[in-house]
Protein backbone atom coordinates (compact mmCIF):
# COMPACT_ATOMS: atom_id res chain seq x y z
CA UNK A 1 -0.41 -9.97 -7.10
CA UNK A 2 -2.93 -10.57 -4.46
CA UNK A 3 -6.41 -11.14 -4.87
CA UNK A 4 -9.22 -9.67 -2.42
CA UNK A 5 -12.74 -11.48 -1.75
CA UNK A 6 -15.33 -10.02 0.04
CA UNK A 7 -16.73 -13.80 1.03
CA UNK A 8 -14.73 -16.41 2.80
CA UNK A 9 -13.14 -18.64 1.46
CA UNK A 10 -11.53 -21.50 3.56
CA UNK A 11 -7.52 -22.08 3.03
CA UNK A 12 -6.18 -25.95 2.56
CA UNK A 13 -7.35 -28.64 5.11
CA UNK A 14 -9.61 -26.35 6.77
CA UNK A 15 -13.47 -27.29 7.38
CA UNK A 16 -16.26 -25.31 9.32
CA UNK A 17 -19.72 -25.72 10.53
CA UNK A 18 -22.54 -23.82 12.19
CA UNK A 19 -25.76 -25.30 13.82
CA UNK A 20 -29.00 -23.66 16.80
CA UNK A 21 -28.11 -26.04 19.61
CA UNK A 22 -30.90 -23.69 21.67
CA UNK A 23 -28.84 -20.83 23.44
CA UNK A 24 -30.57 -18.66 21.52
CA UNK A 25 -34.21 -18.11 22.32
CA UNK A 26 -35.05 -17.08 18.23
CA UNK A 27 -33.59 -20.27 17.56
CA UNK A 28 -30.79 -18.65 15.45
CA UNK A 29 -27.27 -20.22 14.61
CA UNK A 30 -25.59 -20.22 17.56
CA UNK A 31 -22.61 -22.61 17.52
CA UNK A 32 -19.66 -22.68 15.33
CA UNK A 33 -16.31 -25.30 15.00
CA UNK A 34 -13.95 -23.88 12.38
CA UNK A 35 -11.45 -26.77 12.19
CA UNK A 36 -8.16 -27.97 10.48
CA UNK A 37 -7.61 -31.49 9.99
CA UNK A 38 -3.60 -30.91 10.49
CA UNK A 39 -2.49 -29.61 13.21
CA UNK A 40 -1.79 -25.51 12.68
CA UNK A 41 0.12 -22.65 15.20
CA UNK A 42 -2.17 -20.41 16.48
CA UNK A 43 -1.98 -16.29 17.21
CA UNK A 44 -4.16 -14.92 19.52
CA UNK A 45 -4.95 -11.59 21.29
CA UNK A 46 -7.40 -10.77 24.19
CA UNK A 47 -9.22 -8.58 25.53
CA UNK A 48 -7.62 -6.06 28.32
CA UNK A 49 -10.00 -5.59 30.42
CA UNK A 50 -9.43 -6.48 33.70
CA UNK A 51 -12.70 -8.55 33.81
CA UNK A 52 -12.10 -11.53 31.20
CA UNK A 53 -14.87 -13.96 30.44
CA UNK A 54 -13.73 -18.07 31.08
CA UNK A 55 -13.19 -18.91 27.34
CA UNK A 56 -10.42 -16.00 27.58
CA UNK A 57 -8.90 -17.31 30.39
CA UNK A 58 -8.77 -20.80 29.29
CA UNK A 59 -7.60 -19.96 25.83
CA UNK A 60 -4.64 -17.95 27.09
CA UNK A 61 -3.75 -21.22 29.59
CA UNK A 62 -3.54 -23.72 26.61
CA UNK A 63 -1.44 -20.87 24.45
CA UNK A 64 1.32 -21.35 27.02
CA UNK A 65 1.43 -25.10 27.44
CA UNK A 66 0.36 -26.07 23.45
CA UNK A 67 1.98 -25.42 20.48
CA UNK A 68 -0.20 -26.72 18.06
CA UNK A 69 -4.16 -26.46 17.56
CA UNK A 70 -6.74 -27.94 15.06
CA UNK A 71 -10.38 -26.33 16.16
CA UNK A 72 -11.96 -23.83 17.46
CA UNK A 73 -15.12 -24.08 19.18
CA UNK A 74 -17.99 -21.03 19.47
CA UNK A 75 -20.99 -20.34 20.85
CA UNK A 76 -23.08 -17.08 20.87
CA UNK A 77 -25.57 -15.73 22.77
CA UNK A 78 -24.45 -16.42 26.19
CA UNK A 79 -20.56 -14.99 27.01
CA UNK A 80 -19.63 -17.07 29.97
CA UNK A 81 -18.91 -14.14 31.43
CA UNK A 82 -19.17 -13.05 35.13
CA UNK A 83 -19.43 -16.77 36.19
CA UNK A 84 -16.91 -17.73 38.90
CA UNK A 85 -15.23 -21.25 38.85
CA UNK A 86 -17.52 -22.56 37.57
CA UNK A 87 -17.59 -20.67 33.65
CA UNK A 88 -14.14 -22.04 34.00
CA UNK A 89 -15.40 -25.62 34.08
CA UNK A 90 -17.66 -24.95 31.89
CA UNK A 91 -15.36 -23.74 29.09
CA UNK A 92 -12.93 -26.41 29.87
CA UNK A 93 -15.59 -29.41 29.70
CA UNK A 94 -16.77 -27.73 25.66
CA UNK A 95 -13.05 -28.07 24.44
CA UNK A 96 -13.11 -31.67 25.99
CA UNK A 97 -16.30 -32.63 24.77
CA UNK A 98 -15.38 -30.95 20.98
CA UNK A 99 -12.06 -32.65 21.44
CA UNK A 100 -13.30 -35.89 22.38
CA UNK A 101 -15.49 -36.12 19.04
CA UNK A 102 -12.72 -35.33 16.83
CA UNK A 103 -10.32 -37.19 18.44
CA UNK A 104 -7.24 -34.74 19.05
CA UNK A 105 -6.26 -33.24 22.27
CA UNK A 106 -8.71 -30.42 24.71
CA UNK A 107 -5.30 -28.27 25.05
CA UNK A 108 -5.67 -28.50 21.05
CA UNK A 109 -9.08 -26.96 21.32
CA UNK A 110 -9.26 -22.94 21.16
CA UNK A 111 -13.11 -21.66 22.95
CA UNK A 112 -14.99 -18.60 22.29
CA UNK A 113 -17.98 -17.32 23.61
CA UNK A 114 -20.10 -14.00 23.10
CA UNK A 115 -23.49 -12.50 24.11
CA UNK A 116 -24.98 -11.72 27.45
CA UNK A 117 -22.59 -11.77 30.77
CA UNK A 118 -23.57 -13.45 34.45
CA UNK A 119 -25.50 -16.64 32.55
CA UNK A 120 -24.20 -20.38 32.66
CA UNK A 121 -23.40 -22.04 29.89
CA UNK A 122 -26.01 -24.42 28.91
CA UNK A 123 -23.53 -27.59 28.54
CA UNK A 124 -26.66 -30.50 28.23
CA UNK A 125 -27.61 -28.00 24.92
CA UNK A 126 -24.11 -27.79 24.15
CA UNK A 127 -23.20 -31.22 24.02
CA UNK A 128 -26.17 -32.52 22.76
CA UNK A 129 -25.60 -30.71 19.26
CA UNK A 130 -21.93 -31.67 19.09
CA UNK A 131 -22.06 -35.07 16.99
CA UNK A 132 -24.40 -32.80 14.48
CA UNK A 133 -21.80 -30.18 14.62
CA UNK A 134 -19.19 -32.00 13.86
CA UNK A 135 -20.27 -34.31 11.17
CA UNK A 136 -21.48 -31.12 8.68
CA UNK A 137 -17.91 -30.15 8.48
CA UNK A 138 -17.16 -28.86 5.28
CA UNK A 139 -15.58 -26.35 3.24
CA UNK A 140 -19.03 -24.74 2.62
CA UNK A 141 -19.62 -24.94 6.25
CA UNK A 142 -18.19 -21.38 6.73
CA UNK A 143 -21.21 -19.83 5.95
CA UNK A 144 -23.31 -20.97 8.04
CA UNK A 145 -20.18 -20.91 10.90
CA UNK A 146 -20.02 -17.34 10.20
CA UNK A 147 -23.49 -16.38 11.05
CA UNK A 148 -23.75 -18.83 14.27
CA UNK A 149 -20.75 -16.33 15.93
CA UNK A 150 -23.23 -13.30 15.21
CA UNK A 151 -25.59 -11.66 18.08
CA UNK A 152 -26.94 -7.79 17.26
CA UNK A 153 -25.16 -8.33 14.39
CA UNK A 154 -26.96 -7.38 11.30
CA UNK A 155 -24.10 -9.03 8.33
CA UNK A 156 -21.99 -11.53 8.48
CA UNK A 157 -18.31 -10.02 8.57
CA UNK A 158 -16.48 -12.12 6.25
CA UNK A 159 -12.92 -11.19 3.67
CA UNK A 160 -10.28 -13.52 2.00
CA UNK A 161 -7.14 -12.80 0.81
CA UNK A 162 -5.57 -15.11 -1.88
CA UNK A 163 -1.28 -13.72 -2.87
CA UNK A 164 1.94 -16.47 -4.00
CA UNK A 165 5.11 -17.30 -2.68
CA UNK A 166 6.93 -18.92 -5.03
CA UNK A 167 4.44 -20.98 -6.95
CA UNK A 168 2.50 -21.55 -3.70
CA UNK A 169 -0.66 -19.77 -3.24
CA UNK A 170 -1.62 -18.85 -0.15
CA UNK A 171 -4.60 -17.88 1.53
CA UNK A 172 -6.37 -16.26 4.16
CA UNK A 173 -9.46 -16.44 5.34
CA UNK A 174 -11.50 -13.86 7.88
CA UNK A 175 -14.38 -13.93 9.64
CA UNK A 176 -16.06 -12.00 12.53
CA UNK A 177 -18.37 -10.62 15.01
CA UNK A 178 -18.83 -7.56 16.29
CA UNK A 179 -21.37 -4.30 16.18
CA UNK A 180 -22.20 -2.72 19.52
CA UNK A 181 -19.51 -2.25 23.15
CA UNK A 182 -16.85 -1.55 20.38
CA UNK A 183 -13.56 -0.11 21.80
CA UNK A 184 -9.81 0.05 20.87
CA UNK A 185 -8.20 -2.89 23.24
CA UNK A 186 -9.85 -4.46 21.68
CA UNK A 187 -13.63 -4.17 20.63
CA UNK A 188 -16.65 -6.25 21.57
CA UNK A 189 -15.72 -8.68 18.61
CA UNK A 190 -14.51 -12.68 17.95
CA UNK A 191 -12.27 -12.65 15.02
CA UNK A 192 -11.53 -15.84 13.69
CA UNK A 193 -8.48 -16.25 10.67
CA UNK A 194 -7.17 -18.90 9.07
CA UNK A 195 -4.55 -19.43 6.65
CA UNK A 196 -2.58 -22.46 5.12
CA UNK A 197 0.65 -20.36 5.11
CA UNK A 198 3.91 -22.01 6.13
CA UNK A 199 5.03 -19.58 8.66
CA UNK A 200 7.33 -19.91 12.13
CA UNK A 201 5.45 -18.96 15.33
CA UNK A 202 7.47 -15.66 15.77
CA UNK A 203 6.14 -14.33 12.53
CA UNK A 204 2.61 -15.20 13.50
CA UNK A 205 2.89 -13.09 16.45
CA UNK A 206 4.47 -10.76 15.17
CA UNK A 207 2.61 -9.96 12.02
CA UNK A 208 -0.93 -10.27 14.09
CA UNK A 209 0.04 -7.78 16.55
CA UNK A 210 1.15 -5.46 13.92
CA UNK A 211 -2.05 -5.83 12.05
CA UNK A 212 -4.32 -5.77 15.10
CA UNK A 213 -2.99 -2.55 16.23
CA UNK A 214 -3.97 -0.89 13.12
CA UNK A 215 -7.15 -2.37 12.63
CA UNK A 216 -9.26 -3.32 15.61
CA UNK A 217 -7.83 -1.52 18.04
CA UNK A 218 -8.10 1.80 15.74
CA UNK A 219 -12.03 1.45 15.54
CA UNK A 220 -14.59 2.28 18.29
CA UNK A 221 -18.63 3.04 18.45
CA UNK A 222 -19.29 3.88 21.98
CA UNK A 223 -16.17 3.83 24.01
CA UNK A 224 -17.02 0.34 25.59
CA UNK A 225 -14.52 -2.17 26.16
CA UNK A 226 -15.74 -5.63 26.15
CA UNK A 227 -15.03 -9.03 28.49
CA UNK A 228 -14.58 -11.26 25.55
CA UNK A 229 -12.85 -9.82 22.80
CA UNK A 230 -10.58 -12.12 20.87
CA UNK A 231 -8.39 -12.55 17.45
CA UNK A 232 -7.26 -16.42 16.76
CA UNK A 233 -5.45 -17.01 13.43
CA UNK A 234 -4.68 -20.55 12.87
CA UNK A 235 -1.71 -21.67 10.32
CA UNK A 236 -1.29 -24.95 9.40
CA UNK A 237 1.13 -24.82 6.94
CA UNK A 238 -0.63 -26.83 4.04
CA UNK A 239 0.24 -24.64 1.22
CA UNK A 240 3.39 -25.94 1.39
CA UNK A 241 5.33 -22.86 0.84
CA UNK A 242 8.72 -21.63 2.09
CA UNK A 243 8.69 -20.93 5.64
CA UNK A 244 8.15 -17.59 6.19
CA UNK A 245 9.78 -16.04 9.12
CA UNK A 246 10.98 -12.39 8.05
CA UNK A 247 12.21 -10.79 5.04
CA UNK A 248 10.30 -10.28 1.72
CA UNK A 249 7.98 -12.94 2.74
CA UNK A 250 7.09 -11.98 5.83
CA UNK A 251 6.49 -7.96 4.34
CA UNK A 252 4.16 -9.78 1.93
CA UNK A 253 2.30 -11.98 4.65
CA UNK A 254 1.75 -9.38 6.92
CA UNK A 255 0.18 -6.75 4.33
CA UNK A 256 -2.13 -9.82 2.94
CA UNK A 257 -3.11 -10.10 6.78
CA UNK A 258 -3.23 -6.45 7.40
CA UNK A 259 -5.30 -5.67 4.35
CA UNK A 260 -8.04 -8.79 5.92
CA UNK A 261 -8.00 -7.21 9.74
CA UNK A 262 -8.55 -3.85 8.35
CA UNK A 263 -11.39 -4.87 6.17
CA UNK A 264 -12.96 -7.18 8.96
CA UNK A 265 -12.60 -3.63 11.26
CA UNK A 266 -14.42 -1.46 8.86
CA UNK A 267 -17.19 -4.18 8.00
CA UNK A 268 -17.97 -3.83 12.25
CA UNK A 269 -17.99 -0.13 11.93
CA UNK A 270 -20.32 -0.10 8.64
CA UNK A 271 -22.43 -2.62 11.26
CA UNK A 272 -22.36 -0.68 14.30
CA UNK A 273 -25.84 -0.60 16.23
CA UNK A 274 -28.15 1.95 15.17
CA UNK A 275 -25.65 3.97 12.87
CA UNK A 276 -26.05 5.73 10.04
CA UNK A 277 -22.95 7.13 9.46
CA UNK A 278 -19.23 5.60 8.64
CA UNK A 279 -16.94 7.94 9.89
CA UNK A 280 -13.16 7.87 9.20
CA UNK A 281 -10.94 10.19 11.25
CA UNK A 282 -7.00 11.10 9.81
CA UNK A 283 -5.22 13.09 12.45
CA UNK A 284 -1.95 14.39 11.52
CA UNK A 285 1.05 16.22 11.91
CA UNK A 286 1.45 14.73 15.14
CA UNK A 287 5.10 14.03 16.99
CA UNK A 288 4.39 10.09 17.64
CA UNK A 289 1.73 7.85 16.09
CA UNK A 290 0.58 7.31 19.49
CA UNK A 291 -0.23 10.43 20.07
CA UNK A 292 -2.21 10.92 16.51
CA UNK A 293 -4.15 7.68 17.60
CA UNK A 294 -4.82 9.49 20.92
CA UNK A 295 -6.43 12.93 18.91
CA UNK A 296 -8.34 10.66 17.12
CA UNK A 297 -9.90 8.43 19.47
CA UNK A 298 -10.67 11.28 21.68
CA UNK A 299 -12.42 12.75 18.81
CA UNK A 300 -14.27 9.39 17.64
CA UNK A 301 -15.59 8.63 21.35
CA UNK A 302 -17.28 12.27 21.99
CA UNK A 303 -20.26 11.64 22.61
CA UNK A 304 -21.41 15.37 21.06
CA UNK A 305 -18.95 14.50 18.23
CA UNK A 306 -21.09 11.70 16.97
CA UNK A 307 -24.04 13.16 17.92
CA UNK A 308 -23.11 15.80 15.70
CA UNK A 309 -22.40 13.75 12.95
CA UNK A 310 -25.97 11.79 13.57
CA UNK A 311 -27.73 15.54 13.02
CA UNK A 312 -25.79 16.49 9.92
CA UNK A 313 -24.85 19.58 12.76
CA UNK A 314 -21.21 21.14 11.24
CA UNK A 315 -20.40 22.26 14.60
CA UNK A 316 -16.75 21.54 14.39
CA UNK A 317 -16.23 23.34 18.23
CA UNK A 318 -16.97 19.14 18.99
CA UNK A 319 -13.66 18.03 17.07
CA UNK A 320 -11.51 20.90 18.58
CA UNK A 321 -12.66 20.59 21.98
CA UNK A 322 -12.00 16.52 21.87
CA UNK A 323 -8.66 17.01 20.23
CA UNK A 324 -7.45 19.17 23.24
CA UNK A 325 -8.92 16.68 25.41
CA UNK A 326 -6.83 14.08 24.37
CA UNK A 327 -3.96 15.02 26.54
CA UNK A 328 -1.76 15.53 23.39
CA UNK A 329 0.53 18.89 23.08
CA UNK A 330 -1.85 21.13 20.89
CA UNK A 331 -2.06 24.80 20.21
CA UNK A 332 -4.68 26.26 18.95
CA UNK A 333 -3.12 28.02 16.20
CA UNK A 334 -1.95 24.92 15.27
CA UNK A 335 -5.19 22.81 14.39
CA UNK A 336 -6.47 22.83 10.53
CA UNK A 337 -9.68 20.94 10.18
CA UNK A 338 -11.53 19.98 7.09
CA UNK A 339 -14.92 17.47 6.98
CA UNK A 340 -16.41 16.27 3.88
CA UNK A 341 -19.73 16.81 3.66
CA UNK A 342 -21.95 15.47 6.50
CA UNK A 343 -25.40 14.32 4.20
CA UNK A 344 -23.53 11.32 2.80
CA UNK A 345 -23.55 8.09 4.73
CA UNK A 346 -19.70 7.94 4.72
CA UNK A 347 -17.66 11.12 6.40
CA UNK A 348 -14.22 11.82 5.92
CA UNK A 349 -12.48 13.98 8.94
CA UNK A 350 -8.89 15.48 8.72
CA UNK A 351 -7.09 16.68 11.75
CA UNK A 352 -3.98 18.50 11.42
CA UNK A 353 -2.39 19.30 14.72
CA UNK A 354 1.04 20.72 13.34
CA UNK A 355 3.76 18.88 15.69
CA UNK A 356 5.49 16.74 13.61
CA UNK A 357 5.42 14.15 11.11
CA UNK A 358 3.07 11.09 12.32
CA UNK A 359 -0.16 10.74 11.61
CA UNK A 360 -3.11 7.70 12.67
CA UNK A 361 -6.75 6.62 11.12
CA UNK A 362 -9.57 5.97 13.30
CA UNK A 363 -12.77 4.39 12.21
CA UNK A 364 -16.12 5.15 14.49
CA UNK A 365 -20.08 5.78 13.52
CA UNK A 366 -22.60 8.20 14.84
CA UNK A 367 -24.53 8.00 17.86
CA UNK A 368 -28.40 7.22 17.48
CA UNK A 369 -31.83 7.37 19.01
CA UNK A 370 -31.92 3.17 17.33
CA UNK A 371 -28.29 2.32 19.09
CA UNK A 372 -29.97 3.39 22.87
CA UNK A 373 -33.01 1.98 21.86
CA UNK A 374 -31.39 -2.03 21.03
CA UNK A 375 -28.97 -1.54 24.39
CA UNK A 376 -31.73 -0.49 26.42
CA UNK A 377 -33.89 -3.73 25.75
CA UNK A 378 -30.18 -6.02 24.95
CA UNK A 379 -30.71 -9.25 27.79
């Protein structure tokens, strides 16, 4: 039986901690360390956009030549984004300096950064607050880690999942970031996971991919695909159950992990900037699940879709006009639509397209005079 908690609750042998070194100018959290004190694989997935900030970059370098990791280090309010060589540096010298204080290796050091893009690093404020950071490690540290990763952010994003193998319970842990620039591949977000599973680095991979796909990369607010997007689950193994690698274990694994992406997705959705409306989007009878997700993200990122939804408007021409285009194979005589009704703060949209048998779910918001309003004065 697995258990669900809408708080976080760190697995075995993990410790966190969140501190205002001075990157932000409200004086704010604004660094976090989530770390393991046993070494633990890691999963991650990046951003696609062709334009990837220097923690990106450095994190995918030390995935290929590291097979084992024990913190991760983030700071928000400034993205280190946009910043040549010298971001690079930058990035590089905060794993070393994090490393350095708790004695493991800088290629054992994940980075993440998130706010505004074409600003330096402040390293003298960064390294300044690192003895502080790293000597309030604690369980309870989490909470204040999970606000220091937030920027426009209104919540703290945060979901644990507790099942057994065996008579091993396992755990995992979620937090994350993420409100505004939200699009599929992947959204404006830092997702951070950790779990004491025993699992081989095949599964991990495996099972995060799966659950990213139908989680983060089936939400979106405005269509805007950020620089620093990234998903890090760390395992290190300390529940001490059988290794999971595929099977009945791995089936239960990856819905535990599914069941804490998808939650994290919808908690960014229910915090999107300036909404009012959560807005879930079911297209189906579609011949390939790719093409369902297609219908629905073309509906979710109309701009006079959301709009629509943001007046309470039942002007449904929006949904049928985005559907067709999508690209997808549609006829019109084909397309049943029903919407639940628009004056309640959650709305419920079903597509039928009548092609075959697939069928995808799509979270988004509305779009609203408050979300151009905090993007219009966001630097």
């Amino acid at each position: 039986m697995m258990k669900f908690y809408k708080k976080a609750i760190l697995p075995k042998n993990f410790k966190a901690n969140g501190i205002a070194c001075g990157i932000k100018k409200s004086k704010k959290l604004d660094l976090a360390l989530f770390y393991s004190d046993i070494k633990a694989k890691a999963g991650c997935l990046f951003t696609t956009n062709k334009i990837q900030a220097a923690p990106v970059q450095v994190c995918k370098r030390y995935i290929k030549s590291s097979k084992n990791f024990n913190a991760i280090l983030v700071n928000s309010g400034n993205a280190n984004c946009f910043t040549g060589d010298t971001g690079i540096r930058d990035a590089e010298l905060t794993a070393e300096v994090i490393a350095r204080a708790l004695n493991i290796k800088k290629q054992n050091t994940l980075v993440a950064s998130t706010g505004i893009i074409a600003r330096r690093l402040p390293l003298n404020l960064i390294k300044k607050a690192i003895p502080q950071l790293v000597a309030g490690l604690s369980k309870q540290g989490i909470g204040k880690a999970k606000r220091a990763i937030m920027t426009t952010d209104l919540f703290a994003k945060e979901v644990t999942v507790k099942f057994n193998i065996g008579a091993k319970e396992i755990t995992i842990c979620g937090v994350a970031k993420g409100a505004g620039m939200i699009a599929p591949h992947m959204a404006t977000m830092l997702v951070f996971i950790f779990t004491d599973a025993n699992i081989t680095q095949n599964a991990i991979n495996k099972a995060l991919s799966i659950s990213v796909d139908n989680s983060f990369n089936c939400i979106t607010v405005d269509g805007c695909m950020s620089t620093n997007d990234s998903v890090m689950l760390l395992a290190n193994a300390a529940s001490g159950n059988y290794l999971i690698d595929k099977g009945n274990n791995f089936t239960l694994f990856l819905k535990a992990l599914s069941i804490t992406c998808l939650e994290l997705a919808k908690m960014i959705i229910r915090d999107a900037e300036g909404a009012s409306k959560f807005i879930e989007i079911k297209v189906r009878g579609a011949k390939k699940f790719e093409h369902a997700k297609k219908v629905a993200l073309s509906i979710a990122n109309s701009n006079l879709f959301k709009t629509a939804m943001f007046g309470e408007n039942p002007n449904f021409g929006r949904i049928v006009a985005s559907a067709g285009a999508s690209g997808v194979d549609i006829k019109e005589k084909d397309i049943k639509i029903k919407v639940s009704p628009l004056n309640k703060n959650d709305i419920f949209v079903d597509v039928s397209i009548g092609r075959g048998n697939s069928s995808c779910v799509v979270y988004t918001s509305d779009l609203t005079p408050e979300y151009i309003k905090i993007n219009a004065e966001y630097n």
